[in-house]
C-alpha atoms as a PDB file:
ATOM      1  CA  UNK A   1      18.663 -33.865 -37.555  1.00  0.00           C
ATOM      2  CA  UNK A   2      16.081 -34.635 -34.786  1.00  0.00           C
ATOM      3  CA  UNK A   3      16.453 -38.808 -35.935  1.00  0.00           C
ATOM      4  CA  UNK A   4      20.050 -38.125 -35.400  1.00  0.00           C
ATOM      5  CA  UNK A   5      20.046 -36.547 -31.841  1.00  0.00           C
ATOM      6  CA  UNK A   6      19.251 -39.746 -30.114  1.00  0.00           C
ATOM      7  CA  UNK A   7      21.558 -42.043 -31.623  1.00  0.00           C
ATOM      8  CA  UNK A   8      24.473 -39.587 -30.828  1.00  0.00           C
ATOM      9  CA  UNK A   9      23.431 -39.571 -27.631  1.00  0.00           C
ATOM     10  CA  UNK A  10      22.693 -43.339 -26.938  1.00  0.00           C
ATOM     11  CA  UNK A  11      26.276 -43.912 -28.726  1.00  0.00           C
ATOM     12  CA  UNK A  12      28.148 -41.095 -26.577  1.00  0.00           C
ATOM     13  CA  UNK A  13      26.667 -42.982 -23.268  1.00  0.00           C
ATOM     14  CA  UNK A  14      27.471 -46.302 -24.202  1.00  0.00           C
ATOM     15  CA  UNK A  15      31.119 -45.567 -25.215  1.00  0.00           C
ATOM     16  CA  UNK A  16      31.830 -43.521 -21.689  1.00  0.00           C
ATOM     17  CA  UNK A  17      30.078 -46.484 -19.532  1.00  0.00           C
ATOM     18  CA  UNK A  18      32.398 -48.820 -21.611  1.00  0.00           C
ATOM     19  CA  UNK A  19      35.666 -46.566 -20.771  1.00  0.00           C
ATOM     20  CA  UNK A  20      34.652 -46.158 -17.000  1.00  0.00           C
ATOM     21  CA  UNK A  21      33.673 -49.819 -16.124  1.00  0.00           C
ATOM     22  CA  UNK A  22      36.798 -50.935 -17.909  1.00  0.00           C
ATOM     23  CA  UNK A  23      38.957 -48.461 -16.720  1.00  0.00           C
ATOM     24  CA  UNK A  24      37.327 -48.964 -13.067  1.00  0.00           C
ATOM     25  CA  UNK A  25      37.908 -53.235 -13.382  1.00  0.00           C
ATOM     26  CA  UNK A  26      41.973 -52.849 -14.844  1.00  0.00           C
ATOM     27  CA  UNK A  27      42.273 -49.873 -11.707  1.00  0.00           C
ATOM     28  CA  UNK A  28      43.599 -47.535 -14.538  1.00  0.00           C
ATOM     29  CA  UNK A  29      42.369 -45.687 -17.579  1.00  0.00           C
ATOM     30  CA  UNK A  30      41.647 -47.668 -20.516  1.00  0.00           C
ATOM     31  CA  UNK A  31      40.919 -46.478 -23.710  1.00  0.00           C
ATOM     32  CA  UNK A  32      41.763 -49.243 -26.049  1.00  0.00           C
ATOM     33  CA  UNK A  33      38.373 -50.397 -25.537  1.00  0.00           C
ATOM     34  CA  UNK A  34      37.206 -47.885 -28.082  1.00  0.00           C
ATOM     35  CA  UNK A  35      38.913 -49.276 -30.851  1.00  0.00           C
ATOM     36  CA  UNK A  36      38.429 -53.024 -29.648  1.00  0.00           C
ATOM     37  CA  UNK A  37      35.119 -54.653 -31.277  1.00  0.00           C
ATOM     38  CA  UNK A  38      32.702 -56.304 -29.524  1.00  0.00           C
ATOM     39  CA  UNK A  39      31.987 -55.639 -25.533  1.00  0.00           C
ATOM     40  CA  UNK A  40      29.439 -54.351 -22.927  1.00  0.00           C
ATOM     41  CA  UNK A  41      27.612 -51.905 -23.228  1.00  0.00           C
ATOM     42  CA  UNK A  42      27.295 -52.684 -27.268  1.00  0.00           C
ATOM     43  CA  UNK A  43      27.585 -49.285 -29.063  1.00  0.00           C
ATOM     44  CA  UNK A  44      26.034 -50.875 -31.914  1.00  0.00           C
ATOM     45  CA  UNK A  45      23.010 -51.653 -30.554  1.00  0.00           C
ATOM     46  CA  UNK A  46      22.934 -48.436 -28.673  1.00  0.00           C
ATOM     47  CA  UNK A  47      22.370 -46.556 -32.008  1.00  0.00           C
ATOM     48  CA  UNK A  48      20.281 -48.988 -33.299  1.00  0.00           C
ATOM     49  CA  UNK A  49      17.664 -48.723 -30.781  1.00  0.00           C
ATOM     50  CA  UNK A  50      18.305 -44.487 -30.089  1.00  0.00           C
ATOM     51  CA  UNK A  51      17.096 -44.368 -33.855  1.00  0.00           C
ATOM     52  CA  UNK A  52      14.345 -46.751 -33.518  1.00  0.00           C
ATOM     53  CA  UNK A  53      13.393 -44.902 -30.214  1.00  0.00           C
ATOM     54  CA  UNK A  54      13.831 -41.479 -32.501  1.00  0.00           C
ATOM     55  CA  UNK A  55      11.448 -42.615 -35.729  1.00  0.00           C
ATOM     56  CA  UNK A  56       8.810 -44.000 -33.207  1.00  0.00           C
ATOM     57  CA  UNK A  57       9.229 -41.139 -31.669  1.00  0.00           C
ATOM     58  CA  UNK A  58       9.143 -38.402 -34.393  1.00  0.00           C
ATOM     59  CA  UNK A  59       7.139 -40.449 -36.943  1.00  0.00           C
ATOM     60  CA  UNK A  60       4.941 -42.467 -35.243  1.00  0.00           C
ATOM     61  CA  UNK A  61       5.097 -46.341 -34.741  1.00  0.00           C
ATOM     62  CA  UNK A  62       2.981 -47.358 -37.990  1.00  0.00           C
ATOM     63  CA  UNK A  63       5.417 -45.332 -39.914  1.00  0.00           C
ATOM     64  CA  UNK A  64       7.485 -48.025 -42.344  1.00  0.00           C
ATOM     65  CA  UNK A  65      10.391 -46.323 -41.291  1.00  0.00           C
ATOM     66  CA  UNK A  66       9.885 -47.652 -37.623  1.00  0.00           C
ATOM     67  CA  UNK A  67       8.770 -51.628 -38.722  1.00  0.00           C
ATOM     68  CA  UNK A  68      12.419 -51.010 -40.741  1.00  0.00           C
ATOM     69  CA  UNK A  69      14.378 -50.716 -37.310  1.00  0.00           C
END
């Protein structure tokens, strides 16, 4: 669970940045951009490096799990 903690985390924060600066450039609420692939902030890469940040973290950074991500 503790590798999963910061991915959630770094995924939840890039999804409500995406909602607010998109909802704050169209001057109403947008959630379409959700669904919609691609965009800024990536969500992708969010939980890519929250779990890299989490193995480094927890396992140390000559762990194989960490030279994986």
């Amino acid at each position: 669970m503790t590798y999963l903690l910061a991915p959630l985390v770094a995924w939840t924060i890039a999804q409500v940045a995406k909602v607010v600066l998109s909802s704050v450039r169209q001057r109403r609420l947008n959630l379409r951009v959700l669904a919609e692939m691609g965009g800024m902030p990536s969500s992708h890469a969010a939980i890519v490096m929250g779990l890299t940040a989490a193995i480094g973290r927890h396992a140390g950074l000559g762990h194989a799990g960490a030279a994986a991500a």
